[in-house]
C-alpha atoms as a PDB file:
ATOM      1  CA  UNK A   1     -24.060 -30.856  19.164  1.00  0.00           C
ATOM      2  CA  UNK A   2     -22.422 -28.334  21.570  1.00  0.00           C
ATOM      3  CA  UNK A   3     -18.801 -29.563  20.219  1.00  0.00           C
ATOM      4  CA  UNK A   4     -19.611 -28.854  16.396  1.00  0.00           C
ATOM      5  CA  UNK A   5     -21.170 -25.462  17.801  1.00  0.00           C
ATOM      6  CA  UNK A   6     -18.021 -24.792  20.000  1.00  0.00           C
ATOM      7  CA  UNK A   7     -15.962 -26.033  17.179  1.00  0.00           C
ATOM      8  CA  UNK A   8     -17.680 -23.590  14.321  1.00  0.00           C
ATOM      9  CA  UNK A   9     -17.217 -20.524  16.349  1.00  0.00           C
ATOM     10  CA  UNK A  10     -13.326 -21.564  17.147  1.00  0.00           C
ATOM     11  CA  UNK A  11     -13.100 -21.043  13.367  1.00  0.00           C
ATOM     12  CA  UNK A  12     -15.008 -17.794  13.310  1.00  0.00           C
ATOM     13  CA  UNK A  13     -12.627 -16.184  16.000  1.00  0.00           C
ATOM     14  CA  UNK A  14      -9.488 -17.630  14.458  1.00  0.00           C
ATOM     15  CA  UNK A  15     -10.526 -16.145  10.509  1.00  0.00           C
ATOM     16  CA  UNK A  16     -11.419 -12.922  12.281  1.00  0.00           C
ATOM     17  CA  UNK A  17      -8.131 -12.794  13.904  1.00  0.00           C
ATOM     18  CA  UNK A  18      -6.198 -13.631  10.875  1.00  0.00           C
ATOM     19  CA  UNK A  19      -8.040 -11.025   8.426  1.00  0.00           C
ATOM     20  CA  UNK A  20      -7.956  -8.524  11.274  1.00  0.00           C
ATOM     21  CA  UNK A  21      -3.820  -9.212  11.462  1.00  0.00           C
ATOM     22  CA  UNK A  22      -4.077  -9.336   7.320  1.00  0.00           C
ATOM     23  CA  UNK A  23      -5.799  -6.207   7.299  1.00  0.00           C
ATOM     24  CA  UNK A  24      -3.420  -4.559   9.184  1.00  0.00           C
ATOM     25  CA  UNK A  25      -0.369  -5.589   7.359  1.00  0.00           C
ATOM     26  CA  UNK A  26      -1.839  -4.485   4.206  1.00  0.00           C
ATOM     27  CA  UNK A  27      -2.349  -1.515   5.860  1.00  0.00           C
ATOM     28  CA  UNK A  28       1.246  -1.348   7.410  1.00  0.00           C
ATOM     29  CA  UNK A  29       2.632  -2.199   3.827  1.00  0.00           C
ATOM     30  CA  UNK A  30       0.381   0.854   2.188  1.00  0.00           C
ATOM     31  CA  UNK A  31       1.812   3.186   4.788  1.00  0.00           C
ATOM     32  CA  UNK A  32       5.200   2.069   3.655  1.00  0.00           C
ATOM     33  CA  UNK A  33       4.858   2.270   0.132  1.00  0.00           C
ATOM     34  CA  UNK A  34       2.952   5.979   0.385  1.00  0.00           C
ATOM     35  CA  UNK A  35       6.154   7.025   2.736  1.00  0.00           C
ATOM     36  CA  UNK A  36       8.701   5.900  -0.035  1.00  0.00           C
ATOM     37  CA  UNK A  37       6.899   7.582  -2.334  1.00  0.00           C
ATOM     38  CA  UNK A  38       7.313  10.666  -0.869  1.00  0.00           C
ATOM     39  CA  UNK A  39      10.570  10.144  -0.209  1.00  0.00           C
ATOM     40  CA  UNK A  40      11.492   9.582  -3.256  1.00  0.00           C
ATOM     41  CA  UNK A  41       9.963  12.484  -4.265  1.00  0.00           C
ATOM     42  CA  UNK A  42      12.031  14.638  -2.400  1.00  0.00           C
ATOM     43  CA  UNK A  43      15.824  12.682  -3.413  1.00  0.00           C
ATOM     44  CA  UNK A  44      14.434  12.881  -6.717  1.00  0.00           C
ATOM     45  CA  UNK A  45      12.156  16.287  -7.679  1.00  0.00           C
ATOM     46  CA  UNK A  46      10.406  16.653 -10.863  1.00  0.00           C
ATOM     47  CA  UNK A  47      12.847  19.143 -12.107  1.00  0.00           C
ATOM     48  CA  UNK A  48      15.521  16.291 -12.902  1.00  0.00           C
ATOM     49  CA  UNK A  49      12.973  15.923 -15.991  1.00  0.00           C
ATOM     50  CA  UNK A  50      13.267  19.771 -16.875  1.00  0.00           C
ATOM     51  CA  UNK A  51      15.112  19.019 -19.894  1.00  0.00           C
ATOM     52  CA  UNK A  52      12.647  16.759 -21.447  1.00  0.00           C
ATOM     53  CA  UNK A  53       9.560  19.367 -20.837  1.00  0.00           C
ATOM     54  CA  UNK A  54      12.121  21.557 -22.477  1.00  0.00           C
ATOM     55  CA  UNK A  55      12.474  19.135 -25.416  1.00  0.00           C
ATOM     56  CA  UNK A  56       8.719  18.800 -26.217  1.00  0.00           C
ATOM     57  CA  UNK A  57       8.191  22.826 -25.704  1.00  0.00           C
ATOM     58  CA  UNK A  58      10.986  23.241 -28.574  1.00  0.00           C
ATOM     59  CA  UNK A  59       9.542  20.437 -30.552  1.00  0.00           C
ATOM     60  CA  UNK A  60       6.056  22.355 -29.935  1.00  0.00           C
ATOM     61  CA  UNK A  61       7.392  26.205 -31.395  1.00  0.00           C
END
């Protein structure tokens, strides 16, 4: 009885350890993705599309 009890809460601390280390990937991975975002915001700013706000104002008069 005390193995199967020992055993069961083996498992609980091993899947709490591996979605606590998931979690924080994920979270690592976000961070990333947010960060490249942003910095491809700034190689990249919206006024590179100028001309095609321009376009649809003509098209608009």
């Amino acid at each position: 009885m005390e193995r199967g009890v020992e055993q069961f809460s083996n498992e609980n601390l091993f899947l709490a350890a591996f979605s606590f280390v998931f979690q924080n990937v994920l979270l690592e991975l976000y961070k990333i993705s947010i960060t490249s975002l942003q910095l491809h915001a700034k190689l990249f700013p919206p006024s590179l599309s100028g001309d095609v706000q321009i376009w649809h104002g003509k098209a608009g008069v």
